[in-house]
Protein backbone atom coordinates (compact mmCIF):
# COMPACT_ATOMS: atom_id res chain seq x y z
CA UNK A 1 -71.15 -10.49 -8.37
CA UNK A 2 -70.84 -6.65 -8.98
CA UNK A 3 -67.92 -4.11 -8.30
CA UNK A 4 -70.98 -2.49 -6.15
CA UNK A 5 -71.43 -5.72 -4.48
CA UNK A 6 -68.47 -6.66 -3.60
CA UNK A 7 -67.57 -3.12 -2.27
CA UNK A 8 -70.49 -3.17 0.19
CA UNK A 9 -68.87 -6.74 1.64
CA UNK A 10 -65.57 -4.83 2.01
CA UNK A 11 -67.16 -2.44 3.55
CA UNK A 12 -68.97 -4.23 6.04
CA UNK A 13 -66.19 -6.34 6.80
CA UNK A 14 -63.86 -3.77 7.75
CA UNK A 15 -67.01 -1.98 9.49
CA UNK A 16 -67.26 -4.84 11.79
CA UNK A 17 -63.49 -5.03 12.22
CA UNK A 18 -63.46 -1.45 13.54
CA UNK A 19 -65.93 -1.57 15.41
CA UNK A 20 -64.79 -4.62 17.37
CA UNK A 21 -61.35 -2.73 18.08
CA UNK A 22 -63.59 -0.11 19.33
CA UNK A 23 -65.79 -2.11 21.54
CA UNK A 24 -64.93 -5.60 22.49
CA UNK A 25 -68.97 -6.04 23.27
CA UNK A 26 -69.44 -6.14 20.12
CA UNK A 27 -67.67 -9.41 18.99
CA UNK A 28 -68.82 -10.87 22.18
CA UNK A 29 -72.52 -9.83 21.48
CA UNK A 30 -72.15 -11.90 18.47
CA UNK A 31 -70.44 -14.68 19.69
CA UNK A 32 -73.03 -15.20 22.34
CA UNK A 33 -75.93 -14.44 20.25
CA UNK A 34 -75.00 -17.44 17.76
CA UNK A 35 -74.15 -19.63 20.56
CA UNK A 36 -77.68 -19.39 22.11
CA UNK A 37 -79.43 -19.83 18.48
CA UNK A 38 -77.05 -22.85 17.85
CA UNK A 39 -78.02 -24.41 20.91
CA UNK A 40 -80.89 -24.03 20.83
CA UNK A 41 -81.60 -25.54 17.24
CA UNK A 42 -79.47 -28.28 19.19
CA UNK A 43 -82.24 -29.19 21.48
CA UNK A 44 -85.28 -28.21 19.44
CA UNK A 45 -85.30 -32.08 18.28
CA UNK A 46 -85.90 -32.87 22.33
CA UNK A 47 -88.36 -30.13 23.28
CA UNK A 48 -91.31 -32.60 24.28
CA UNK A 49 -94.57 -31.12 23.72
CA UNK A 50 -93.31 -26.95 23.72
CA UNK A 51 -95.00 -26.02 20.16
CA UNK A 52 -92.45 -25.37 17.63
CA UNK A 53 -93.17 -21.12 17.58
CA UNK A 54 -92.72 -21.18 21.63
CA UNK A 55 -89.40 -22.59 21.26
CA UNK A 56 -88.41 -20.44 18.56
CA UNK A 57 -89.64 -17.75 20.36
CA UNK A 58 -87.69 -18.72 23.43
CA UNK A 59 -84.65 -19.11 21.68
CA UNK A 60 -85.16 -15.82 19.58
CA UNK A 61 -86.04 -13.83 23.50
CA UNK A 62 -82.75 -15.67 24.99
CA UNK A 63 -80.47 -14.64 22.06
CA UNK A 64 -81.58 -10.89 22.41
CA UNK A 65 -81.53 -10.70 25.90
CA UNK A 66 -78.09 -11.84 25.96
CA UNK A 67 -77.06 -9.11 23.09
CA UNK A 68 -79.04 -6.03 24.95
CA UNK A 69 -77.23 -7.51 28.47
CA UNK A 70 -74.18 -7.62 26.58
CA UNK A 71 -74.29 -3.81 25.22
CA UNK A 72 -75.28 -2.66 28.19
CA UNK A 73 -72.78 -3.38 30.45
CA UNK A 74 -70.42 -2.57 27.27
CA UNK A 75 -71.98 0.83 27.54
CA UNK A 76 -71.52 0.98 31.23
CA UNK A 77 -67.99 0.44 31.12
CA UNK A 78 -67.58 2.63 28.49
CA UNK A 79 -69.46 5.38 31.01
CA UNK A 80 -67.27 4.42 33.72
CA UNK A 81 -63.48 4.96 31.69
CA UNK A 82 -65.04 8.51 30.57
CA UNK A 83 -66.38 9.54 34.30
CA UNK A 84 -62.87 8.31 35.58
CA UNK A 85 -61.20 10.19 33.07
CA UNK A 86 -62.77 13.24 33.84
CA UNK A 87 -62.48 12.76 37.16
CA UNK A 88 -58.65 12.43 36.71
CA UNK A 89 -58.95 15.41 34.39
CA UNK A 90 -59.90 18.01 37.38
CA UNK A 91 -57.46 16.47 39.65
């Protein structure tokens, strides 16, 4: 392991803290994501006659959705405290 290397992990790591103090969609994002891929790997020895690419397709589609649904509504709240802000702002 380099000095370069091991700076980019400290990096990262405290990149991911911040960000997570920032936006709490963002550790949730995550959290979800890997639940849906470890469940799924769960029941890919039960998936019948699905082809293995169509269920790790599936599982790669639910995983994403449930990140972009996450930072969405992470987003909208985030639009909501600013609009009520500025709404408090001219009052």
């Amino acid at each position: 392991e380099t000095a370069e290397a091991g700076w980019n992990l400290r990096y990262h790591g405290s990149k991911l803290i911040r960000k997570a103090r920032e936006a709490s969609f963002v550790p949730t994002g995550m959290a979800g994501f890997a639940t849906i891929v470890a469940y799924r790997l769960y029941k890919l020895k039960s998936r019948g006659n699905t082809k293995m690419s169509v269920h790790l397709i599936h599982m790669c589609m639910a995983a994403q959705g449930f990140v972009v649904g996450t930072m969405t509504l992470g987003m909208g709240d985030s639009i909501v405290i600013k609009v009520s802000e500025h709404i408090k702002k001219k009052i």
